[in-house]
N, C-alpha and C. Protein backbone atom coordinates (compact mmCIF):
# COMPACT_ATOMS: atom_id res chain seq x y z
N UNK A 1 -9.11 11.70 -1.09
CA UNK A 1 -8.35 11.51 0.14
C UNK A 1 -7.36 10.37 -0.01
N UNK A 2 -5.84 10.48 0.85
CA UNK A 2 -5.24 9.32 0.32
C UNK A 2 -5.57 8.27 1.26
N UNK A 3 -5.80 6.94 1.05
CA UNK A 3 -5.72 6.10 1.86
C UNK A 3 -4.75 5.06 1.97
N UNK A 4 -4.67 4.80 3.33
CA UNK A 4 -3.44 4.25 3.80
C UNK A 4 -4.10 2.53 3.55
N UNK A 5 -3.06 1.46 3.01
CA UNK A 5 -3.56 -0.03 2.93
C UNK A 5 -2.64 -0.64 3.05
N UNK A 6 -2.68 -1.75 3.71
CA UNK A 6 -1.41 -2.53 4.10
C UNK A 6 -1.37 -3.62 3.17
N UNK A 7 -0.52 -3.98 2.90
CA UNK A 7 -0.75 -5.00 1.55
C UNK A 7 0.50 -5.91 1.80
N UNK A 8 0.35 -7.09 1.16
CA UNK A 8 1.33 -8.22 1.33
C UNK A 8 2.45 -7.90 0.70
N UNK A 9 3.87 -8.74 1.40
CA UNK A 9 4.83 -8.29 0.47
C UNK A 9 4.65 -8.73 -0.82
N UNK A 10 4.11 -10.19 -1.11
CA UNK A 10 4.31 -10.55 -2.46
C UNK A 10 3.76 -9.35 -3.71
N UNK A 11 3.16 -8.50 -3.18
CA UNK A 11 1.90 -7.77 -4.10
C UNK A 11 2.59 -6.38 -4.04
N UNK A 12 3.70 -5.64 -2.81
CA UNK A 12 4.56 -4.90 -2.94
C UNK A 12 5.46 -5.31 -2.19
N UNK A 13 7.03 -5.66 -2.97
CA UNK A 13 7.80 -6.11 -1.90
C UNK A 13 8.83 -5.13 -1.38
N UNK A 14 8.92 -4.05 -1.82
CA UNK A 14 9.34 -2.88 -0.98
C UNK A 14 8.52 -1.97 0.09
N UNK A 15 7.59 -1.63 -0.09
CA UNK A 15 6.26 -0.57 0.67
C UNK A 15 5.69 -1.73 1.57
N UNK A 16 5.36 -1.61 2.73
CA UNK A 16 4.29 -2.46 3.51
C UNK A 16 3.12 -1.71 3.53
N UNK A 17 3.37 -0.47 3.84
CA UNK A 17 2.07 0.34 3.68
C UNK A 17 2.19 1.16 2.18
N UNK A 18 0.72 1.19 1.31
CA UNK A 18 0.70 1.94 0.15
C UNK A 18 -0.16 3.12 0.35
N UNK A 19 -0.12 4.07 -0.20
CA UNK A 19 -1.06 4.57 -0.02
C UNK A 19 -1.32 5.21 -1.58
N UNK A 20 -3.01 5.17 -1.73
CA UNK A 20 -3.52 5.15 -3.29
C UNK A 20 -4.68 5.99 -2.49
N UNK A 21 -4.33 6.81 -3.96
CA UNK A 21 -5.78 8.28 -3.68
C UNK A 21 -6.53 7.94 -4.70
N UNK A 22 -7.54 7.79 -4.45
CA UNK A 22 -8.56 7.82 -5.13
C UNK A 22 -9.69 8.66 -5.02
């Protein structure tokens, strides 16, 4: 399933939200 994660800009500074399937 993909899940949605909000992540800092420093760690993505384009995407605020990523989303990684695992």
């Amino acid at each position: 399933q993909p899940i949605f994660r909000k992540v800092h800009a420093r760690d993505h500074p384009i995407p605020s939200t990523v989303i990684t399937i695992s």
